[in-house]
N, C-alpha and C. Protein backbone atom coordinates (compact mmCIF):
# COMPACT_ATOMS: atom_id res chain seq x y z
N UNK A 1 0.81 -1.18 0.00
CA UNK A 1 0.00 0.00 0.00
C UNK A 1 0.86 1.26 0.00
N UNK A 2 1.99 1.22 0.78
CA UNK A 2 2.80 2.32 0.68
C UNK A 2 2.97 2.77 -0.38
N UNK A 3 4.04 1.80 -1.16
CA UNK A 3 4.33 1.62 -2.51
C UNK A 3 3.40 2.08 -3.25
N UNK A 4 2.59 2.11 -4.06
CA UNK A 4 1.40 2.21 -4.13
C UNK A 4 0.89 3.70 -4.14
N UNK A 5 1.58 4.17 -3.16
CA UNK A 5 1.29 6.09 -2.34
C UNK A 5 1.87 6.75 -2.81
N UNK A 6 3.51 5.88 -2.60
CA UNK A 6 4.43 6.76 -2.99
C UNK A 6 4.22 6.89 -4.57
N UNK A 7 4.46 5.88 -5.35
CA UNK A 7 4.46 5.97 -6.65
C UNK A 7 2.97 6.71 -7.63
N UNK A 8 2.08 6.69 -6.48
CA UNK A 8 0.72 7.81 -7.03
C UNK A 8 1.57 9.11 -6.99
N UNK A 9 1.74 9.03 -5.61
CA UNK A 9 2.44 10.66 -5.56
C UNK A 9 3.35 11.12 -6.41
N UNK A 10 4.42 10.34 -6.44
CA UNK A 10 5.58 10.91 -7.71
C UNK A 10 4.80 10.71 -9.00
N UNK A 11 3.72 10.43 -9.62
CA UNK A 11 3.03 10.38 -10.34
C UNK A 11 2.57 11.65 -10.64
N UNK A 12 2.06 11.92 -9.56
CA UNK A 12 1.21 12.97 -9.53
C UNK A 12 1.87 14.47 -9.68
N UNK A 13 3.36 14.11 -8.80
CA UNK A 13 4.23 15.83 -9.26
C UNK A 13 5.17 15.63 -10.66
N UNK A 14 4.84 14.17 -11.33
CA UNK A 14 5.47 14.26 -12.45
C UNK A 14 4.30 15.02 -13.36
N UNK A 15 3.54 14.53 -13.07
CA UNK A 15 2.11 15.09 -14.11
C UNK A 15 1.80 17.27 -13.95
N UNK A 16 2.42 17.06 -12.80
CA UNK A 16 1.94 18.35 -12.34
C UNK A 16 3.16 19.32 -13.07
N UNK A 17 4.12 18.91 -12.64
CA UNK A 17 5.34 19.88 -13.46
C UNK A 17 5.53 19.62 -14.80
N UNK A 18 4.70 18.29 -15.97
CA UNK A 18 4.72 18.48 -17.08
C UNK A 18 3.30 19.63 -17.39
N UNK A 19 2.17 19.45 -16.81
CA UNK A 19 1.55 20.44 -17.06
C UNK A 19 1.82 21.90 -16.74
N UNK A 20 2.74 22.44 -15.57
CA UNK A 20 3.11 23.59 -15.56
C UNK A 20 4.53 23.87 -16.44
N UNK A 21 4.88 23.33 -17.19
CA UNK A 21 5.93 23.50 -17.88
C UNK A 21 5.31 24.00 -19.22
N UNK A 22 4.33 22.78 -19.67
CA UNK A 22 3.40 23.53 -20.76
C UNK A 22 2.42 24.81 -20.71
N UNK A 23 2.49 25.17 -19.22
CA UNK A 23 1.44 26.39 -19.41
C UNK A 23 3.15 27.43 -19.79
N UNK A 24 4.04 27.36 -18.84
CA UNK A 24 4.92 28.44 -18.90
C UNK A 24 5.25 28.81 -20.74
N UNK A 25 5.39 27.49 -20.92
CA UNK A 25 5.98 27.84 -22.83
C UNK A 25 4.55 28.71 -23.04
N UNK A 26 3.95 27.84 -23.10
CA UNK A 26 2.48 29.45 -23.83
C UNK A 26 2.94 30.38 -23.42
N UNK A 27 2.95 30.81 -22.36
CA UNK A 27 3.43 32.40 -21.72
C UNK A 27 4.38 32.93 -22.00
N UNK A 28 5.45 32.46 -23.13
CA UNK A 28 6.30 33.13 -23.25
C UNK A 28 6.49 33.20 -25.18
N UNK A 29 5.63 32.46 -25.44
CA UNK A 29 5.48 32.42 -27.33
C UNK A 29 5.00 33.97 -27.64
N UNK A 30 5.92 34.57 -28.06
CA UNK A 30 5.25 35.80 -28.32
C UNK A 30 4.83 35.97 -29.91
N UNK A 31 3.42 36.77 -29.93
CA UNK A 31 2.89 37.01 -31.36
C UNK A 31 3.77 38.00 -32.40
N UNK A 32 3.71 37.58 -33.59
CA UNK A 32 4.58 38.17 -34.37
C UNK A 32 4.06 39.75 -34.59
N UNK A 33 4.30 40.46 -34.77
CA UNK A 33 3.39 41.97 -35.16
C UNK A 33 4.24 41.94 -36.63
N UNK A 34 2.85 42.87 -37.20
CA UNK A 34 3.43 43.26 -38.67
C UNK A 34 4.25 44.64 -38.85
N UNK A 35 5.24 44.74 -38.89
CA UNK A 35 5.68 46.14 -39.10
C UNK A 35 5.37 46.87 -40.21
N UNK A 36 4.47 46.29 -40.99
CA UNK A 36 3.58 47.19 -41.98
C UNK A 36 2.29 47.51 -41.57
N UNK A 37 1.93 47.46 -40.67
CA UNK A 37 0.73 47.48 -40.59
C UNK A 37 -0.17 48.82 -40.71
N UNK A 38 -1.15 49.27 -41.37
CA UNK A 38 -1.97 50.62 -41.56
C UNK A 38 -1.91 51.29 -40.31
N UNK A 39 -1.99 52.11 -40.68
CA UNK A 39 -2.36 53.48 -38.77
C UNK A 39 -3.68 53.85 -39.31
N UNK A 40 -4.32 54.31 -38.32
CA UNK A 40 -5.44 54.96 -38.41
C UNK A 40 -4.59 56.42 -38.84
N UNK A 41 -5.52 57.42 -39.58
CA UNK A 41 -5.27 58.14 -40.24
C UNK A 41 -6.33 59.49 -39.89
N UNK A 42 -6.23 60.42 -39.09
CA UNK A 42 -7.40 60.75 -38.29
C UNK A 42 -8.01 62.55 -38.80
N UNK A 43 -6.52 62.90 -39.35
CA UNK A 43 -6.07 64.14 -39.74
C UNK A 43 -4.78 64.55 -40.95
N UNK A 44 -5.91 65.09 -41.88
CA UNK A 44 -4.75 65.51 -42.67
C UNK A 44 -4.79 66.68 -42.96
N UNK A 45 -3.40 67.39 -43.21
CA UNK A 45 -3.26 69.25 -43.57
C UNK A 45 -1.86 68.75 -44.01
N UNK A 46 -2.47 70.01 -45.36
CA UNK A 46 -1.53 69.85 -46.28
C UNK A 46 -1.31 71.35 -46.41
N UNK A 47 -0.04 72.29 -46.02
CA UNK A 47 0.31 73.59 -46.15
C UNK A 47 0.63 74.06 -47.53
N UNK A 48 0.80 74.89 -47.94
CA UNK A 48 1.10 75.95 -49.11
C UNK A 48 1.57 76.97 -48.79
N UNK A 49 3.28 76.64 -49.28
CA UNK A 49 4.05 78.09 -48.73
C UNK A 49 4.06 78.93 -50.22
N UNK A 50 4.10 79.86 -50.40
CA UNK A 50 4.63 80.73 -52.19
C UNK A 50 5.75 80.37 -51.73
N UNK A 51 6.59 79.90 -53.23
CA UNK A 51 7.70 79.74 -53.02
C UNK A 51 8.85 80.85 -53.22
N UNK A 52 7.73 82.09 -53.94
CA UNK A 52 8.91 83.14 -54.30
C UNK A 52 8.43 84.14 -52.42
N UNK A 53 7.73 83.42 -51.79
CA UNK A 53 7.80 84.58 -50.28
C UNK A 53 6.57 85.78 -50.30
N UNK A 54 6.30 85.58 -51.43
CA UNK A 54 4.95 86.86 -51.72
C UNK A 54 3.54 86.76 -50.75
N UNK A 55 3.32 85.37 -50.88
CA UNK A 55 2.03 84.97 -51.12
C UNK A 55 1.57 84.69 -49.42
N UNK A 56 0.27 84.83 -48.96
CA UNK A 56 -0.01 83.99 -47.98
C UNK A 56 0.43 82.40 -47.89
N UNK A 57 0.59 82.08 -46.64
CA UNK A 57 0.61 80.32 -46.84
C UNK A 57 -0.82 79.67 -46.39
N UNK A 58 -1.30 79.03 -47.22
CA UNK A 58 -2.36 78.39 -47.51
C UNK A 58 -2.38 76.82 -46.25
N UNK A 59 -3.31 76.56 -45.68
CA UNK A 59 -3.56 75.61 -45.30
C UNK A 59 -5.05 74.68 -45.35
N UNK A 60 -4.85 73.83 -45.46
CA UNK A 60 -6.25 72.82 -46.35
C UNK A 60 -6.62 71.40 -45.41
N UNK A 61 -7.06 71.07 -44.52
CA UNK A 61 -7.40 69.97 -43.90
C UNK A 61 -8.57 69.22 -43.60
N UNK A 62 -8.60 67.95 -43.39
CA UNK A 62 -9.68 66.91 -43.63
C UNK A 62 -9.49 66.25 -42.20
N UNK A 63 -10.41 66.55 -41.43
CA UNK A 63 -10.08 65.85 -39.98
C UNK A 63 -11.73 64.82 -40.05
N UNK A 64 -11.55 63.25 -39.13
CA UNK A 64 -12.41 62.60 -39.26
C UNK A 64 -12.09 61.92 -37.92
N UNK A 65 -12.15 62.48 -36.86
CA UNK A 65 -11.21 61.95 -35.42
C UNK A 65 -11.60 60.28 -35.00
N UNK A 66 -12.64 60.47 -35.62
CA UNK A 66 -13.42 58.82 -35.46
C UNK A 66 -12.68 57.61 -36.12
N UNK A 67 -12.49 58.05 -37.19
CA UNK A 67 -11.82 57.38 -38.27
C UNK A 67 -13.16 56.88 -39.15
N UNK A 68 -12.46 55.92 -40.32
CA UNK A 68 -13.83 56.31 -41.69
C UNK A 68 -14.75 55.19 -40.90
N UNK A 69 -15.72 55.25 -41.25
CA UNK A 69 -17.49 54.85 -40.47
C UNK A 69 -17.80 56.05 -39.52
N UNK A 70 -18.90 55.39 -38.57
CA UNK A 70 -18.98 56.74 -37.95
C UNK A 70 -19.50 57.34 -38.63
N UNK A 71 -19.27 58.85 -37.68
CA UNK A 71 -19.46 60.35 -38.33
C UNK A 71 -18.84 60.79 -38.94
N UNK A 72 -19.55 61.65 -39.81
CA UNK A 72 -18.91 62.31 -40.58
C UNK A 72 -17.84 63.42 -40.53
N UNK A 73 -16.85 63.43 -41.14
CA UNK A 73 -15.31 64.44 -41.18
C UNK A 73 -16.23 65.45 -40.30
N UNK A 74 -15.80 66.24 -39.89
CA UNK A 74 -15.91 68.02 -38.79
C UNK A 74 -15.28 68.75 -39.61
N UNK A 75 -14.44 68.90 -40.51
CA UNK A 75 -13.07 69.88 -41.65
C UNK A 75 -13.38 68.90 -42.70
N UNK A 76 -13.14 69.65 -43.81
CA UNK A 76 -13.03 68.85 -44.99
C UNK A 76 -12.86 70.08 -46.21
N UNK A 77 -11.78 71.08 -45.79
CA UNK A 77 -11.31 72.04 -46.44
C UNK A 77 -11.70 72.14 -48.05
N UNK A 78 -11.54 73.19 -48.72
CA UNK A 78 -11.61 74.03 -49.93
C UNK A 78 -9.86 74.64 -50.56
N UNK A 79 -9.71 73.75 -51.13
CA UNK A 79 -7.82 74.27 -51.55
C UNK A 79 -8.05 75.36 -52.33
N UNK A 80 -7.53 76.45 -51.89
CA UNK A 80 -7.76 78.13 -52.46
C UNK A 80 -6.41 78.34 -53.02
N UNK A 81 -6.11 78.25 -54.20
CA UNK A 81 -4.68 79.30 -54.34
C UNK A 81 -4.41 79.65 -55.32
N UNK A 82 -3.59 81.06 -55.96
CA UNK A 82 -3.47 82.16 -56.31
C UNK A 82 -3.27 81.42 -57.68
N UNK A 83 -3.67 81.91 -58.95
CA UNK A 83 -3.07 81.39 -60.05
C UNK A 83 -2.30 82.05 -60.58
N UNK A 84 -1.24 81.12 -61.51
CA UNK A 84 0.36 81.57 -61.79
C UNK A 84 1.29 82.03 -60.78
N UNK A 85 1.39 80.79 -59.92
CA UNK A 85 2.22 81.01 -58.66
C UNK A 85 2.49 79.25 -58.39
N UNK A 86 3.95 79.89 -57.81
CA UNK A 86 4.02 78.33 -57.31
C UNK A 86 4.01 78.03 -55.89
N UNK A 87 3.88 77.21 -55.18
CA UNK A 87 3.43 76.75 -53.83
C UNK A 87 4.46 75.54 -53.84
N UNK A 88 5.09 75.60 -52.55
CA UNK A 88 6.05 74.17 -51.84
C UNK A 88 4.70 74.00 -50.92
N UNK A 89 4.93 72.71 -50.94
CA UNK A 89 3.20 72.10 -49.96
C UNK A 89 4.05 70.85 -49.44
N UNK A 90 3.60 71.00 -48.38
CA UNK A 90 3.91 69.88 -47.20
C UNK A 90 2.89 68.87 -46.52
N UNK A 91 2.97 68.18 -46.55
CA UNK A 91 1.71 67.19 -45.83
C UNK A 91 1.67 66.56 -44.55
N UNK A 92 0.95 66.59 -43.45
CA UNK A 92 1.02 66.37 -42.18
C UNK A 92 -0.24 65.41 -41.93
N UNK A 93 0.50 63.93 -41.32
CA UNK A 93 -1.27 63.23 -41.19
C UNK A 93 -0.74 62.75 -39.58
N UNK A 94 -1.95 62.76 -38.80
CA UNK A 94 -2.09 62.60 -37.30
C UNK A 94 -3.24 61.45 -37.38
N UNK A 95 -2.53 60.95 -36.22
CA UNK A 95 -3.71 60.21 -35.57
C UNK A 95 -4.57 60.40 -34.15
N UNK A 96 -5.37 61.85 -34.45
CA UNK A 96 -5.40 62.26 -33.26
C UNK A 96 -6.49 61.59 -32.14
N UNK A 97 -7.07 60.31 -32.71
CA UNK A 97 -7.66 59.37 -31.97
C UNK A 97 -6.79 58.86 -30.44
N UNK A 98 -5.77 59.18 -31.10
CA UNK A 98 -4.48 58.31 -29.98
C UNK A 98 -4.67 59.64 -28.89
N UNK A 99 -3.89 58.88 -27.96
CA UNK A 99 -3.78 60.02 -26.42
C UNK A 99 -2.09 59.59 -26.28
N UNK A 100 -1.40 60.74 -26.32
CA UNK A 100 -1.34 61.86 -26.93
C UNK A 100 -1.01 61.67 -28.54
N UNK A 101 -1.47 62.65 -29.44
CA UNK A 101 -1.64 62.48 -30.98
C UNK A 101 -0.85 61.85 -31.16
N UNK A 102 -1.00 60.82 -32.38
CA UNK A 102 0.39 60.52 -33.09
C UNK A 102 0.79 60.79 -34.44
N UNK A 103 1.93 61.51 -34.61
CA UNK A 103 2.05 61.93 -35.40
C UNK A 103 2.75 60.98 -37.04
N UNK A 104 2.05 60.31 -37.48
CA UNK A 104 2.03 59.48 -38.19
C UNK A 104 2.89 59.76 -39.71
N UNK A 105 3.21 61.19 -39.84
CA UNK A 105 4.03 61.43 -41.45
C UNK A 105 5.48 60.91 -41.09
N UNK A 106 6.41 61.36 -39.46
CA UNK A 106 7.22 60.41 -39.07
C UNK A 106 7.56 58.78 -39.66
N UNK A 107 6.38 58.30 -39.54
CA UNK A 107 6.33 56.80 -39.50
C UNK A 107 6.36 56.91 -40.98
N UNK A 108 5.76 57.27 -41.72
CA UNK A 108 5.71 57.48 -43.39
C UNK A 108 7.06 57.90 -44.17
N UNK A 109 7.33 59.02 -43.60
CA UNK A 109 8.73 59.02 -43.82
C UNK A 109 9.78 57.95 -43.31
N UNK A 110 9.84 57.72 -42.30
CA UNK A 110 11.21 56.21 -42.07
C UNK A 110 10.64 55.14 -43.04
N UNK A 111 9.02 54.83 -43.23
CA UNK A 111 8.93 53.68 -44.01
C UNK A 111 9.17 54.27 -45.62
N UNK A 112 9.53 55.26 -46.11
CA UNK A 112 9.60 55.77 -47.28
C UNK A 112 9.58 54.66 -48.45
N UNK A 113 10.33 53.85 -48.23
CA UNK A 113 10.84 52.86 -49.47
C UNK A 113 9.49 52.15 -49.47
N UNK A 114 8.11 52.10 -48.60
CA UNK A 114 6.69 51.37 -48.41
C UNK A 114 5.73 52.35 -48.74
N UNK A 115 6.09 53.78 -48.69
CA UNK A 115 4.94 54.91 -49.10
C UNK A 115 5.22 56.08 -50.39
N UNK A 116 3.65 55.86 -51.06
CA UNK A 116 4.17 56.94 -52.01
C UNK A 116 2.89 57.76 -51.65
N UNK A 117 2.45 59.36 -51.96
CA UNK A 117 1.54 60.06 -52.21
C UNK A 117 1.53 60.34 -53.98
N UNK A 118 0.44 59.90 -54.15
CA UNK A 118 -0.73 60.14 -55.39
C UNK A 118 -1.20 61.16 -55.59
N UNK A 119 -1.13 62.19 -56.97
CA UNK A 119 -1.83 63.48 -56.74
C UNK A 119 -2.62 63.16 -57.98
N UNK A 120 -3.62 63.55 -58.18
CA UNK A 120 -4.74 63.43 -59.34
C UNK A 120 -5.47 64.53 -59.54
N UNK A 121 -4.99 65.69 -60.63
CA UNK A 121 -6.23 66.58 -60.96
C UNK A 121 -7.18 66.48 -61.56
N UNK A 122 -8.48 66.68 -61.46
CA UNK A 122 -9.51 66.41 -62.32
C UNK A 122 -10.55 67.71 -62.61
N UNK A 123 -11.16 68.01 -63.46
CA UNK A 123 -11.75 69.19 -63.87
C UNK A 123 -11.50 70.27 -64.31
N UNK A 124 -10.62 70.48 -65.00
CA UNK A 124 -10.29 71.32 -65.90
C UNK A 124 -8.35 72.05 -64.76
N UNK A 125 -8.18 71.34 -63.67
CA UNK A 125 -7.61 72.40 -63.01
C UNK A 125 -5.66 72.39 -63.77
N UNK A 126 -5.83 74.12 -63.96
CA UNK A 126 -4.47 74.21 -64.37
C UNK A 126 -3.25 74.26 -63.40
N UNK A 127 -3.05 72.62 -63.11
CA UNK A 127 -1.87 72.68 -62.36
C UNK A 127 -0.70 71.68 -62.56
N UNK A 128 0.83 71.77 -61.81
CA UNK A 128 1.63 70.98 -62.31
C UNK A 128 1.92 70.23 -61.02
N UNK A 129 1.84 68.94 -60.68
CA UNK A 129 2.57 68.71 -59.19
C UNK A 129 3.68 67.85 -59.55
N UNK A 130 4.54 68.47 -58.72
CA UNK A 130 6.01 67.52 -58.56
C UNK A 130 6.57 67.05 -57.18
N UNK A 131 6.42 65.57 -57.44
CA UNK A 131 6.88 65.34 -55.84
C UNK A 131 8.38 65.42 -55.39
N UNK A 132 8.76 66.39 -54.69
CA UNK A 132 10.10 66.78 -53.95
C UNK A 132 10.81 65.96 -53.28
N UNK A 133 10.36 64.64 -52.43
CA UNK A 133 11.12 64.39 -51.66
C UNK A 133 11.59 62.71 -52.05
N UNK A 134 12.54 62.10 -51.52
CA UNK A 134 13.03 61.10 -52.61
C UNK A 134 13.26 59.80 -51.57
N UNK A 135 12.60 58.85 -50.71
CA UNK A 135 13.07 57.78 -50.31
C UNK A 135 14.89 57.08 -50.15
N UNK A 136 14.84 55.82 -49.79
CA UNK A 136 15.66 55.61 -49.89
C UNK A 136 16.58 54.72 -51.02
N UNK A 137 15.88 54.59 -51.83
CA UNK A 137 15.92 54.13 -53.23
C UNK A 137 15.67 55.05 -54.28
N UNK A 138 15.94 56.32 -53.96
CA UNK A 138 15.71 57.36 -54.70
C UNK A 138 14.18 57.69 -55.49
N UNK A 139 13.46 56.97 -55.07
CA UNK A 139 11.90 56.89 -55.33
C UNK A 139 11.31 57.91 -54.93
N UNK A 140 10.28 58.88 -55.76
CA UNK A 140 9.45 59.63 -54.44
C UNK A 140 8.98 59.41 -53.78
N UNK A 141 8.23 60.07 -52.31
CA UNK A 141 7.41 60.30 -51.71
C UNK A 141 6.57 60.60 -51.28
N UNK A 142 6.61 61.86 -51.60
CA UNK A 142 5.32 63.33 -51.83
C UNK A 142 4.96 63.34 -50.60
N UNK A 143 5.73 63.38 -49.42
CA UNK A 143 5.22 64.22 -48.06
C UNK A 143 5.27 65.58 -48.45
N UNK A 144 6.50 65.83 -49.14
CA UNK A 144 6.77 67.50 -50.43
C UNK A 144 6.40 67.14 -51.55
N UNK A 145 6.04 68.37 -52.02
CA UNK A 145 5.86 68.43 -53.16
C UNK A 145 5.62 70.24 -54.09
N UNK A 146 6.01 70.53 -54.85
CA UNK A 146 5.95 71.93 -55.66
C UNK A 146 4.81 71.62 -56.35
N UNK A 147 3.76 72.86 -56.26
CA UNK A 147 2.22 72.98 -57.39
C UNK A 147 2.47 73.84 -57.93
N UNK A 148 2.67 74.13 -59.25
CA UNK A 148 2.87 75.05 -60.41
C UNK A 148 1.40 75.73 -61.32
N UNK A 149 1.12 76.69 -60.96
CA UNK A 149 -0.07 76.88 -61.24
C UNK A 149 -0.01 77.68 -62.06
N UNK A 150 -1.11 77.57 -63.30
CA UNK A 150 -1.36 78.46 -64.72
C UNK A 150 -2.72 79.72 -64.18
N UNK A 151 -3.28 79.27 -64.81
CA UNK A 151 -4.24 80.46 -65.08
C UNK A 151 -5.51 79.68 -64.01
N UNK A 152 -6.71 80.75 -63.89
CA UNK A 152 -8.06 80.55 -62.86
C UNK A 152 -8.27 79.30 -63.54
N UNK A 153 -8.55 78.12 -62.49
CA UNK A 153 -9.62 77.01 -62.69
C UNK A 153 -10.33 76.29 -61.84
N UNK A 154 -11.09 75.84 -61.51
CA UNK A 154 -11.49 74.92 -60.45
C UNK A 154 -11.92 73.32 -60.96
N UNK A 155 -11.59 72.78 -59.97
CA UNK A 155 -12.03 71.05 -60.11
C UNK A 155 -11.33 70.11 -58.98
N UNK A 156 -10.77 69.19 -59.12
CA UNK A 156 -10.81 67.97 -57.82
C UNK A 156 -9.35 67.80 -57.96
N UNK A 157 -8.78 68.02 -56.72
CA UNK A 157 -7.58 67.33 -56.07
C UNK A 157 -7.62 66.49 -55.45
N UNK A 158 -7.26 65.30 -56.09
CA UNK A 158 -6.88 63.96 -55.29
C UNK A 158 -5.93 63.16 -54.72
N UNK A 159 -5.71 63.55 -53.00
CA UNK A 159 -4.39 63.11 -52.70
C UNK A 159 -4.49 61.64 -52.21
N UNK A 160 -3.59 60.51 -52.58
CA UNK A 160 -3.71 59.05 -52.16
C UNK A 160 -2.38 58.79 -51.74
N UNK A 161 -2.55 58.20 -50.31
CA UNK A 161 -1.51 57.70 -49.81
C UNK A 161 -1.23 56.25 -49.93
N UNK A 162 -0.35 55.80 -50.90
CA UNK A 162 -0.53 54.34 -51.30
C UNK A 162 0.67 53.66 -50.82
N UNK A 163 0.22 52.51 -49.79
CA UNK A 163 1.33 51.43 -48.67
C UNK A 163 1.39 50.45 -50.04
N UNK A 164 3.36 50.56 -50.23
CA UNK A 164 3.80 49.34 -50.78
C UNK A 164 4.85 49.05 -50.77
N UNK A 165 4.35 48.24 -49.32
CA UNK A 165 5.18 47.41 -49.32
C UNK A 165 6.12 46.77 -50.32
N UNK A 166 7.90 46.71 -50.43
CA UNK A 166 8.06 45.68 -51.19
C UNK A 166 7.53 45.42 -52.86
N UNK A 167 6.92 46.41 -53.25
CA UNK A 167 6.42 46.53 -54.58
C UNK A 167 6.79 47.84 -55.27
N UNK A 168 6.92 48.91 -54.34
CA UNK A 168 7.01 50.24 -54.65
C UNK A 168 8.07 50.93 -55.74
N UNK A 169 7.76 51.11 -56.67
CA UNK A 169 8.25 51.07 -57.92
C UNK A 169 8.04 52.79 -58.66
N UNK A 170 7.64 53.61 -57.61
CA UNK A 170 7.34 55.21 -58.19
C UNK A 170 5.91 54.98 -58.97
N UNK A 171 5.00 53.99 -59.34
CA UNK A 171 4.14 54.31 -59.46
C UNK A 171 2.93 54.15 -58.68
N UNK A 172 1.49 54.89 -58.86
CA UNK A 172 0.13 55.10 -57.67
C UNK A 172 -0.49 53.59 -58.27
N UNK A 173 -0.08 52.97 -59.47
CA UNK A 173 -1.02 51.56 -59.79
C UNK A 173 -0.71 50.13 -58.50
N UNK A 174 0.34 50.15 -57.82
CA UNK A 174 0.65 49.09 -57.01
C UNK A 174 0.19 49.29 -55.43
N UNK A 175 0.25 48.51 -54.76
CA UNK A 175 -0.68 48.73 -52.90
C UNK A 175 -2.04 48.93 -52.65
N UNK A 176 -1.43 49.39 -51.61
CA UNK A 176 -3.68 49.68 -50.95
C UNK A 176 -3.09 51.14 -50.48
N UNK A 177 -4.36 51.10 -50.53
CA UNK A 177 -4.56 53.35 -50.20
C UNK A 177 -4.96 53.03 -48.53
N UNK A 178 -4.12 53.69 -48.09
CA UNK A 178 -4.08 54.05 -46.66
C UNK A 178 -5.28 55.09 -46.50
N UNK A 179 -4.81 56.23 -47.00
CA UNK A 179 -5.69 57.29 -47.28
C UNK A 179 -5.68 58.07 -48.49
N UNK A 180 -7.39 58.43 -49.07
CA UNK A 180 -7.33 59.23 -50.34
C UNK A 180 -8.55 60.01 -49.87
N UNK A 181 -8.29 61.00 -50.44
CA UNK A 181 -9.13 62.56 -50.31
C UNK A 181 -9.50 63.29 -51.79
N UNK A 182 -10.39 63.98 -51.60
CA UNK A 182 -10.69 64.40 -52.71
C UNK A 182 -11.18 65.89 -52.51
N UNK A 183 -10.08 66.87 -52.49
CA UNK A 183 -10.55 68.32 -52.41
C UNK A 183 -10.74 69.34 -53.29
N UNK A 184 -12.03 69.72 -53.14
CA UNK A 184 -12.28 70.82 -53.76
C UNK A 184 -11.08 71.93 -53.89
N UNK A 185 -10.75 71.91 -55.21
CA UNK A 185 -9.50 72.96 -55.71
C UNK A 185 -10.06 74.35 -56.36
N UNK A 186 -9.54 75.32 -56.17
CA UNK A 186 -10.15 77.12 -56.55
C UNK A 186 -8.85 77.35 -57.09
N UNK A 187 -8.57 77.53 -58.37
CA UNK A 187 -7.31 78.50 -58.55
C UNK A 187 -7.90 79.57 -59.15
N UNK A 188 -7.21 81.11 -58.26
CA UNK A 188 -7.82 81.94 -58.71
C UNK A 188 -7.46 83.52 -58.47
């Protein structure tokens, strides 16, 4: 009967320390994270300096603090600017959902060689965009960019922020759109 006790028992703390051995490994398998992964995108302003110093500097923003569902944007700016003038324009996107904001063009810029900005005019508007700033593969970016503007027109500016990963080749046909906007443009 002893026998019997003893060998339940060492039974029993063999069983016990193979099951706490298997809980500890779970507890320490850690999940992979994607270092690509989308940000919420909560706020965007895009500035307009004149580049010859004349001009007011223009600012244009689309805030949606919720992020897309929900309610609707609170800002969703009117791009106003002077025709036959050129503008250096800068782009700033936040995630001001987060506590405290995050400032997300940071992260866009280090991932440069994964992000491009897309500009698309549509409706008659007389303008030229050139994206300024150059990755690390000498690719653009378009966090900068120069707008070269002709004569009065109005119609649709379309800015798209397109994640690609690993594909990114200088053109807007490859990735997924993080974020795209579509602002009402005044040159005038």
């Amino acid at each position: 009967m002893k026998k019997r006790a003893i060998i339940f028992g060492l039974l029993s703390i063999v069983i016990a320390l193979a099951v706490a051995c298997k809980k500890e490994k779970k507890k320490t398998v850690a999940t992979p994270t994607n270092p690509n992964e989308q940000e919420l995108i909560t706020t965007f302003k895009i500035v307009f300096t004149d580049a010859n110093g004349v001009l007011p500097d223009v600012e244009a923003q689309f805030v949606d603090i919720d992020g897309p569902g929900g309610n609707n944007p609170t800002v969703f700016d009117t791009i106003r600017l002077a025709a036959n003038a050129t503008y250096n324009a800068t782009i700033t996107l936040l995630d001001e959902a987060a506590v405290p904001a995050e400032n997300i063009t940071e992260e866009v810029e280090e991932e440069g060689v994964d992000h491009l900005f897309c500009f698309d005019l549509t409706g008659g508007l007389n303008a030229v965009i050139t994206k300024t700033d150059l990755d690390a593969n000498n690719l653009p970016i378009g966090i900068t960019s120069q707008w070269t503007l002709g004569n009065a027109s109005t119609g649709t500016s379309t800015i798209r922020l397109r994640h690609q990963p690993g594909v990114k080749n200088g053109q807007c046909d490859v990735g997924e759109t993080d974020i795209e906007l579509n602002f009402h443009t005044v040159i005038q």
